[in-house]
Protein backbone atom coordinates (compact mmCIF):
# COMPACT_ATOMS: atom_id res chain seq x y z
CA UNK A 1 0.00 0.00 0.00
CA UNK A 2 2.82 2.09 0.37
CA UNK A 3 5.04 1.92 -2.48
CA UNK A 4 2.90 3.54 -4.88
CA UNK A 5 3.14 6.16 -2.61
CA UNK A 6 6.65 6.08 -2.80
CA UNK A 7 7.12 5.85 -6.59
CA UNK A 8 4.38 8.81 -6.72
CA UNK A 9 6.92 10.96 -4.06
CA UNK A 10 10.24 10.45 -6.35
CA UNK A 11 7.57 10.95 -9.64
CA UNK A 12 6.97 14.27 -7.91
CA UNK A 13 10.11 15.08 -7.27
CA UNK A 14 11.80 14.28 -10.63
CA UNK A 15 9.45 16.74 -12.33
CA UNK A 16 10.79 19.03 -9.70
CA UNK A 17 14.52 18.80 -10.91
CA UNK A 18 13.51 18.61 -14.58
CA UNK A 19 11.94 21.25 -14.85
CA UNK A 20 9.04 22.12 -12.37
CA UNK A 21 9.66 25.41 -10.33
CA UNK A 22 11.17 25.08 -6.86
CA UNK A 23 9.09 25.29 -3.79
CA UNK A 24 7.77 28.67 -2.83
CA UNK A 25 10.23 30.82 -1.14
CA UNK A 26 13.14 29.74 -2.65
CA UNK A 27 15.34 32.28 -4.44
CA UNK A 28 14.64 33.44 -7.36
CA UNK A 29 10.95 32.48 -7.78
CA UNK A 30 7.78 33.78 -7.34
CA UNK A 31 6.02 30.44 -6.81
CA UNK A 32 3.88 30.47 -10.22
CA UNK A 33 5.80 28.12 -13.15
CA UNK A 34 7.54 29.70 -16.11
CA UNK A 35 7.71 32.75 -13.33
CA UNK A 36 10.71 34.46 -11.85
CA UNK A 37 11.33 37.43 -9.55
CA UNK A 38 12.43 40.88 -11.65
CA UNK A 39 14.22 43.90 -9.59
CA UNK A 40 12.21 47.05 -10.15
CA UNK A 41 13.98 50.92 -9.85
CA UNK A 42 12.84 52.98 -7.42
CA UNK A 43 11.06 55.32 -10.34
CA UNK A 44 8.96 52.29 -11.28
CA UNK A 45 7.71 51.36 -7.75
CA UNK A 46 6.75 54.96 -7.49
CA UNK A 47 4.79 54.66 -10.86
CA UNK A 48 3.07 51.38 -9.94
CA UNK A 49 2.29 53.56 -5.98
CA UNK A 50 0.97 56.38 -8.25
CA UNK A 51 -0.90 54.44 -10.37
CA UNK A 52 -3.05 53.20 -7.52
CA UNK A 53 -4.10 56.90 -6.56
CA UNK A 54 -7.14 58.06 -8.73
CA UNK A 55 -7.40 61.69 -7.22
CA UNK A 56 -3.53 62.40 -8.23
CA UNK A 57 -4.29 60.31 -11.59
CA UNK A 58 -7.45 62.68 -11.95
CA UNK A 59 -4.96 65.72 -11.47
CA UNK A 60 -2.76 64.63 -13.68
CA UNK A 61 -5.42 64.37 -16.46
CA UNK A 62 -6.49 68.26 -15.61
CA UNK A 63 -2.92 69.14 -15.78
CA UNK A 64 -1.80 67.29 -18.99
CA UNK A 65 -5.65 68.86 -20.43
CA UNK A 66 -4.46 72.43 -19.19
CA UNK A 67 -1.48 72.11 -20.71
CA UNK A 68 -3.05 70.96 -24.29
CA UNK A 69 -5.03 74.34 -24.36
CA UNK A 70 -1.98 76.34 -23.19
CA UNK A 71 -0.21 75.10 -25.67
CA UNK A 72 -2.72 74.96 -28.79
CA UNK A 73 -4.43 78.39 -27.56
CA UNK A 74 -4.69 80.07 -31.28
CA UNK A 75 -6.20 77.21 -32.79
CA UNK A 76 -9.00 76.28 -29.87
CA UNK A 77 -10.23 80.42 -30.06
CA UNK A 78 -9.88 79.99 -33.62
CA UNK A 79 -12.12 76.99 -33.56
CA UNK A 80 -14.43 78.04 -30.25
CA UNK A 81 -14.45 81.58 -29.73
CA UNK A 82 -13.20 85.21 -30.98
CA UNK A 83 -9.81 86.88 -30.99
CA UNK A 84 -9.13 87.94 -27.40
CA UNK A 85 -8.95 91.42 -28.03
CA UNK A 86 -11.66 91.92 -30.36
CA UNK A 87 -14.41 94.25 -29.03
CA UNK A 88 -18.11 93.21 -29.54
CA UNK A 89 -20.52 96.27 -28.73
CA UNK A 90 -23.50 94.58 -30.00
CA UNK A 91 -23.43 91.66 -27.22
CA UNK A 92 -23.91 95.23 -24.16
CA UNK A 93 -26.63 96.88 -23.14
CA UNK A 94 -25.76 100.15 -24.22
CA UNK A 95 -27.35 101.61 -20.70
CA UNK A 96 -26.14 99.60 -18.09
CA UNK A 97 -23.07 98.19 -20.20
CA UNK A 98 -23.77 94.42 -18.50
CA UNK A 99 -23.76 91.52 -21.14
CA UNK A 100 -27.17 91.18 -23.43
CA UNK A 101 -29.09 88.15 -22.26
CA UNK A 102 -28.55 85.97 -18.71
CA UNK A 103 -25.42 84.14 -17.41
CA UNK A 104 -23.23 87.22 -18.49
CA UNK A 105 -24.15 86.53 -22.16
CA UNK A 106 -23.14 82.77 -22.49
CA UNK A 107 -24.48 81.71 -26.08
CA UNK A 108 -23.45 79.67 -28.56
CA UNK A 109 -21.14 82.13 -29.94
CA UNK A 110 -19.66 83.21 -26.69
CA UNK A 111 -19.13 79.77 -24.56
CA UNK A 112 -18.13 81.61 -21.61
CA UNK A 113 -19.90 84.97 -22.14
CA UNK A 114 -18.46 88.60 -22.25
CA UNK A 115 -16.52 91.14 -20.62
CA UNK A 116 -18.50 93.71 -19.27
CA UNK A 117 -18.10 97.19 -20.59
CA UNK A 118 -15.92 95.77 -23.92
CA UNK A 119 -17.74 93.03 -24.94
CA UNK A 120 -14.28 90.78 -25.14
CA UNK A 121 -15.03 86.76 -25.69
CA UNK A 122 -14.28 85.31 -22.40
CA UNK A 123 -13.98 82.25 -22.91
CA UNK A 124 -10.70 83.39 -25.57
CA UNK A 125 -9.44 85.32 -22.62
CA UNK A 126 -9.49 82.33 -20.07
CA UNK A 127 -7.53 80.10 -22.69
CA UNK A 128 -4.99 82.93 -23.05
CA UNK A 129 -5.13 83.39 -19.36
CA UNK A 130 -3.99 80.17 -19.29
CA UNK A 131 -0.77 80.63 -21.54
CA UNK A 132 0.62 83.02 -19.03
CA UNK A 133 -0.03 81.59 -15.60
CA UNK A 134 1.44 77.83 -17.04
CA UNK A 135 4.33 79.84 -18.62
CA UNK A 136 5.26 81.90 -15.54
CA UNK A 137 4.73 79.08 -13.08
CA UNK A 138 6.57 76.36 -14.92
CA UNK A 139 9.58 78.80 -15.90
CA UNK A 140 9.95 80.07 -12.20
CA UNK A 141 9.83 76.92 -10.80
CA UNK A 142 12.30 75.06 -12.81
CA UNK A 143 14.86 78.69 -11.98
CA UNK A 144 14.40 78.32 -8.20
CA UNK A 145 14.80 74.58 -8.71
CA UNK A 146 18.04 74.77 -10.88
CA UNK A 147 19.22 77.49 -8.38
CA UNK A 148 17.97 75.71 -5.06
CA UNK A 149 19.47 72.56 -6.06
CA UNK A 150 22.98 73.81 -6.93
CA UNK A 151 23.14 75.75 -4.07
CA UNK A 152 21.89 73.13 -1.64
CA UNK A 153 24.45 70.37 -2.18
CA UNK A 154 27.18 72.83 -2.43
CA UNK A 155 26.36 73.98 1.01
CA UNK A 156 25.27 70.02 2.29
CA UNK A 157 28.42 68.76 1.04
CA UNK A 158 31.19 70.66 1.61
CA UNK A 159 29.64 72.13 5.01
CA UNK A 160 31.32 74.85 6.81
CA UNK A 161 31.94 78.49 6.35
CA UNK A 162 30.19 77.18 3.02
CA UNK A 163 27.13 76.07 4.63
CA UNK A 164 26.95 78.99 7.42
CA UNK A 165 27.07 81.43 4.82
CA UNK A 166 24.32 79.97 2.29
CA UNK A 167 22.03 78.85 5.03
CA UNK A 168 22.51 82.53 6.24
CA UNK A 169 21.49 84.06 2.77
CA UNK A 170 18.48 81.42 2.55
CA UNK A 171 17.07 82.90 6.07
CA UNK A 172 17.50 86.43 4.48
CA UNK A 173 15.47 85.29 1.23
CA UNK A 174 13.25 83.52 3.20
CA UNK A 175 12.11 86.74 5.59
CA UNK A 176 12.51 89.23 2.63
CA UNK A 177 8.97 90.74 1.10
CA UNK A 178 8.66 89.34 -1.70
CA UNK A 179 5.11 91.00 -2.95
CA UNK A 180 6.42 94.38 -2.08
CA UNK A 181 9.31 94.19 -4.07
CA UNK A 182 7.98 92.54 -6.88
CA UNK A 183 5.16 95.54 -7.19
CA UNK A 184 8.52 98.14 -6.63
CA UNK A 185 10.30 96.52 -9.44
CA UNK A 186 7.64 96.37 -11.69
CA UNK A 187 6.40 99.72 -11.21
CA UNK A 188 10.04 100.66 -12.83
CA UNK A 189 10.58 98.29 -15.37
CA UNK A 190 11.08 100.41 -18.77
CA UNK A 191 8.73 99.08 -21.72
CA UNK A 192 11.83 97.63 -23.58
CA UNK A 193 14.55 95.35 -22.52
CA UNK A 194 17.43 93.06 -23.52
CA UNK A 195 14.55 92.17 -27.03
CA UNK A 196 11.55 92.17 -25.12
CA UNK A 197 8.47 94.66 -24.92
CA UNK A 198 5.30 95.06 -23.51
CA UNK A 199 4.36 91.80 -21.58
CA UNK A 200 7.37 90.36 -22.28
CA UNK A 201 9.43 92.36 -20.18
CA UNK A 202 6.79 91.76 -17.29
CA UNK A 203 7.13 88.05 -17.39
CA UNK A 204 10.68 87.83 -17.87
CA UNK A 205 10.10 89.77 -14.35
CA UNK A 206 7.81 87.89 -12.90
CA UNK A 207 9.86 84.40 -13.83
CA UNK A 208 13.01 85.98 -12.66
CA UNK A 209 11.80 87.03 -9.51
CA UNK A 210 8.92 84.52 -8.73
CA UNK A 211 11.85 82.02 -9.50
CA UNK A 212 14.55 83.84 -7.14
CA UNK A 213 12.66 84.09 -4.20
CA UNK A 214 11.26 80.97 -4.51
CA UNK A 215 14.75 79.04 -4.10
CA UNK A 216 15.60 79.02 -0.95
CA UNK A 217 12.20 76.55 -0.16
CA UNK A 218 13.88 73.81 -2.07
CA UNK A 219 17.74 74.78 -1.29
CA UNK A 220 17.03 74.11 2.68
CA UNK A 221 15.12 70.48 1.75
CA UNK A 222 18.15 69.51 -0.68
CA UNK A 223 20.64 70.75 2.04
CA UNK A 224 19.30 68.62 4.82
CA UNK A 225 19.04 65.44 2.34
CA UNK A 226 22.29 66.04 1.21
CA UNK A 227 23.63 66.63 4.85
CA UNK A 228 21.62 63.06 5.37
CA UNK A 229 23.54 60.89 2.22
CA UNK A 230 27.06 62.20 2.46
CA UNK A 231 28.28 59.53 5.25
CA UNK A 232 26.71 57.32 3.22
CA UNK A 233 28.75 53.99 2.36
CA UNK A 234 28.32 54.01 -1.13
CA UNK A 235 30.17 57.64 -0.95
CA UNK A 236 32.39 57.08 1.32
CA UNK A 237 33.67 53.93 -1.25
CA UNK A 238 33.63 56.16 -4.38
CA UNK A 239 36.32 58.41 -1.75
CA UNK A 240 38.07 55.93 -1.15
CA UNK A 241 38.54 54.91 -4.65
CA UNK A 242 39.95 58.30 -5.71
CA UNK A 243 37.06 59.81 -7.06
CA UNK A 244 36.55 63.70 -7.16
CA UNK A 245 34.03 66.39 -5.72
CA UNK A 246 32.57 66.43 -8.97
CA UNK A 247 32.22 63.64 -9.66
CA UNK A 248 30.63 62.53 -5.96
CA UNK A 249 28.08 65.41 -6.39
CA UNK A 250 26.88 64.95 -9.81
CA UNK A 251 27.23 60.75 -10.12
CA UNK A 252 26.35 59.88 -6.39
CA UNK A 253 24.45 61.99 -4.43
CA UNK A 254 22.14 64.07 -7.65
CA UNK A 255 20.26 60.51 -8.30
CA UNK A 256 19.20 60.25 -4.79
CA UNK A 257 17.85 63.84 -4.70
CA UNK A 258 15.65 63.25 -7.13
CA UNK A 259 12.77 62.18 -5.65
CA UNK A 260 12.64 65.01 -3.13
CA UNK A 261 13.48 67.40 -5.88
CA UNK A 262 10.25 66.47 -8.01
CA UNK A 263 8.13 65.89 -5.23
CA UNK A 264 8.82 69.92 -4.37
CA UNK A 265 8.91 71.03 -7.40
CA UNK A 266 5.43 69.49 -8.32
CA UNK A 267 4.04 71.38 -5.08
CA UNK A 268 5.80 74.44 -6.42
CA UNK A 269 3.93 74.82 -9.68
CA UNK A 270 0.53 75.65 -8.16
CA UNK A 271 2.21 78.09 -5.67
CA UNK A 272 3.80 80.11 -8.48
CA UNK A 273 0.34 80.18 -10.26
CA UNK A 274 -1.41 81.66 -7.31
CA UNK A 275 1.38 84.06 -6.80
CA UNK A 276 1.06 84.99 -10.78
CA UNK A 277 -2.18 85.71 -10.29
CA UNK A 278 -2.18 87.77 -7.17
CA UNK A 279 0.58 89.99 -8.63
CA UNK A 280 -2.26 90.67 -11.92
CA UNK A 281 -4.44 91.37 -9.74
CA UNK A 282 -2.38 94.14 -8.06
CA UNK A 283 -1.72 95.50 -11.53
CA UNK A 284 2.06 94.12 -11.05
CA UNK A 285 1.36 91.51 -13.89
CA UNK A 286 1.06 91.47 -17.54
CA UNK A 287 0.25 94.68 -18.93
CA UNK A 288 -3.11 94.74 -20.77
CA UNK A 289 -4.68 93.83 -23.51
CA UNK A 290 -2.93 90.47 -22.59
CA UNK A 291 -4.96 88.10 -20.87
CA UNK A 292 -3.93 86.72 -17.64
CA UNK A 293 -6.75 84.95 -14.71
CA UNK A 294 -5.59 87.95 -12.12
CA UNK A 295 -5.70 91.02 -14.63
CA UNK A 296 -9.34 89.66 -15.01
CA UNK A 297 -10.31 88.91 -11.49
CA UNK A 298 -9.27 92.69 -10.94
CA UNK A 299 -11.55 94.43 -13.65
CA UNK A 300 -14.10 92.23 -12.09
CA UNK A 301 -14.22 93.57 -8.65
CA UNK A 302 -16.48 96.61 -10.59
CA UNK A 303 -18.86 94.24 -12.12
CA UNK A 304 -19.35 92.14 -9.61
CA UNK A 305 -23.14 92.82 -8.38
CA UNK A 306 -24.39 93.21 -11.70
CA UNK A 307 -22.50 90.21 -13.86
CA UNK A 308 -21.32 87.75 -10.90
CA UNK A 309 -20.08 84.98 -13.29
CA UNK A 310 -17.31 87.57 -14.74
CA UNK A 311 -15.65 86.89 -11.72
CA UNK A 312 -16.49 83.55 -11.13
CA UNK A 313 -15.30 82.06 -14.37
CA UNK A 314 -11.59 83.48 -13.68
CA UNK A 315 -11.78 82.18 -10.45
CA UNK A 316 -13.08 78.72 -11.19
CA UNK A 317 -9.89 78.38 -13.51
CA UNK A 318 -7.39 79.44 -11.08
CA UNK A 319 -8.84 77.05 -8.61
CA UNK A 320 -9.15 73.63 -10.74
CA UNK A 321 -5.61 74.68 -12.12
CA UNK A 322 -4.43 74.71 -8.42
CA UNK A 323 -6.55 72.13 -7.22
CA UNK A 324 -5.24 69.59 -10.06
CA UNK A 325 -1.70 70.70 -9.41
CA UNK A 326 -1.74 69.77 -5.88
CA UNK A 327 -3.51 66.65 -6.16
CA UNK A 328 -0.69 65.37 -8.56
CA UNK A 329 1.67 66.50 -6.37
CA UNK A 330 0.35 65.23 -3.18
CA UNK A 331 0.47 61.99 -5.20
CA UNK A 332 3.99 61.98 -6.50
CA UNK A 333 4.96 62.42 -2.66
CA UNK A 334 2.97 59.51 -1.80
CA UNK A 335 4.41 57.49 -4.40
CA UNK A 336 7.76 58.56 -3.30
CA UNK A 337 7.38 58.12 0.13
CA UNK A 338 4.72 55.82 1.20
CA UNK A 339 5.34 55.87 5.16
CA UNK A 340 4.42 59.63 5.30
CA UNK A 341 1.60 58.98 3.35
CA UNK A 342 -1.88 59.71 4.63
């Protein structure tokens, strides 16, 4: 009675050697046949972590959508509305100069309605509007990010009178006012420079200085992380095998400040977009006609009581845009770093 339960044992394990898989929890398999454990990169455990998040996937969608109309503005007015600038009398009451019709003229010919007063197609204006908060926020936060970065592992690595006097200047940035300034420089800026004109020269100051002040966040977070990985082993072996500053900074400790560098700069975005748009609505912004969400949340403030949805059309952009933003980013941190998740 036993032996075929012998002969059914060594059956069993002769398919094992010739080609079964090994019992589960051996090395090198997964426990399903044909089956074998793969290493993964950090980046793609953080992709299969973000793909699990819905809200930062739905933010992601809104941002990659914003981005399509930023980037294809003159053919979507071309296609949906009017030129931004063009006036159109016809769609105001000539007495009380409020849109013609309800819902601040929304038709099929104005998707959005009009501007009071003008008669400009909003809906062209919030598309526009988009160009230049996207353009300002992106291009100041990759400056402070460039500048943060450098200057945080210079003063995490080498330390010292190095680090003492960069932390020092990062506490000064930090406390400085930056909205103040920003409205004094503007207020002087001459209507040509270095090419530009107009607008131009007011976003070229609003990157520059949106983007300086903004450097310091990020410097002090790559600082500490680089304070963190420089007794690491793997640097302390590429020391000990003769290899330079340079090299140490750009091959060995950059790669593992990655994650903490697009985690920040992903929460920086919507930041610079609100700070975009408080500055145009100050008047420190884009110089008309050029659309911008601020400039028009500013000529609202008039309007108000009479056409509510001029104001809340501007408003509703700059909050999805934000919203979305921060949703991504929330889940790039997650994926990133799942223990301080919530």
């Amino acid at each position: 009675m036993t032996a075929p339960l012998h002969e059914a044992s060594a059956g069993e394990a002769t398919a094992t050697v010739d080609g079964a898989p090994d019992a589960p929890g051996t090395p090198g398999n997964s426990g399903t046949p044909g089956k074998t454990i793969e290493g993964r990169s950090p980046l793609r455990i953080a992709w299969n972590r973000l793909k699990r998040d819905k809200l930062a996937l739905a933010g992601a969608c809104v941002v990659v959508f914003l981005i399509f109309v930023a980037v294809f503005a003159p053919v979507i007015v071309a296609l949906l509305g009017h030129p931004p600038d063009e006036f159109h009398e016809d769609q105001i009451d000539p007495l009380f100069g409020t849109p013609v019709g309800s819902w601040g003229g929304i038709n099929a010919d104005f998707l959005f309605g009009v501007e009071p007063v003008n008669g400009r197609d909003v809906f062209s204006r919030i598309v526009y509007g988009a160009r230049i908060s996207l353009l300002v926020a992106f291009l100041a936060a990759l400056f402070a990010v460039f500048l943060g970065t450098l200057l945080g592992i210079v003063a995490g690595f080498f330390g010292g009178w190095i680090d003492a006097v960069l932390s020092r200047i990062m506490d000064v940035m930090l406390a400085f006012p930056q909205l103040l300034f920003t409205i004094a420089l503007v207020s002087v800026l001459p209507n040509e420079l270095l090419g530009l004109d107009g607008s131009g020269v007011r976003i070229a100051a609003l990157v520059l200085v949106i983007g300086f002040f903004g450097w310091p966040y990020i410097g002090r977070i790559v600082r500490a992380q680089t304070l963190s990985l420089r007794n690491r082993e793997y640097v302390e072996a590429a020391q000990s095998l003769g290899a330079g500053r340079f090299y140490i900074l750009v091959r060995e400790l950059l790669p593992n400040l990655v994650a903490p560098i697009t985690v920040y700069s992903t929460l920086m975005i919507p930041t610079n977009i609100l700070t975009e748009a408080a500055l145009s609505f100050l008047g420190a912004g884009v110089k008309p006609p050029t659309a911008s969400w601020g400039q028009m949340l500013s000529k609202a403030v008039n309007t108000y009581e009479s056409d509510p949805l001029f104001m809340v059309i501007p408003g509703l952009a700059i909050f999805i845009t934000v919203l979305a933003f921060n949703l991504f980013g929330d889940g790039v941190r997650d994926a990133f770093d799942p223990k301080g998740s919530r």
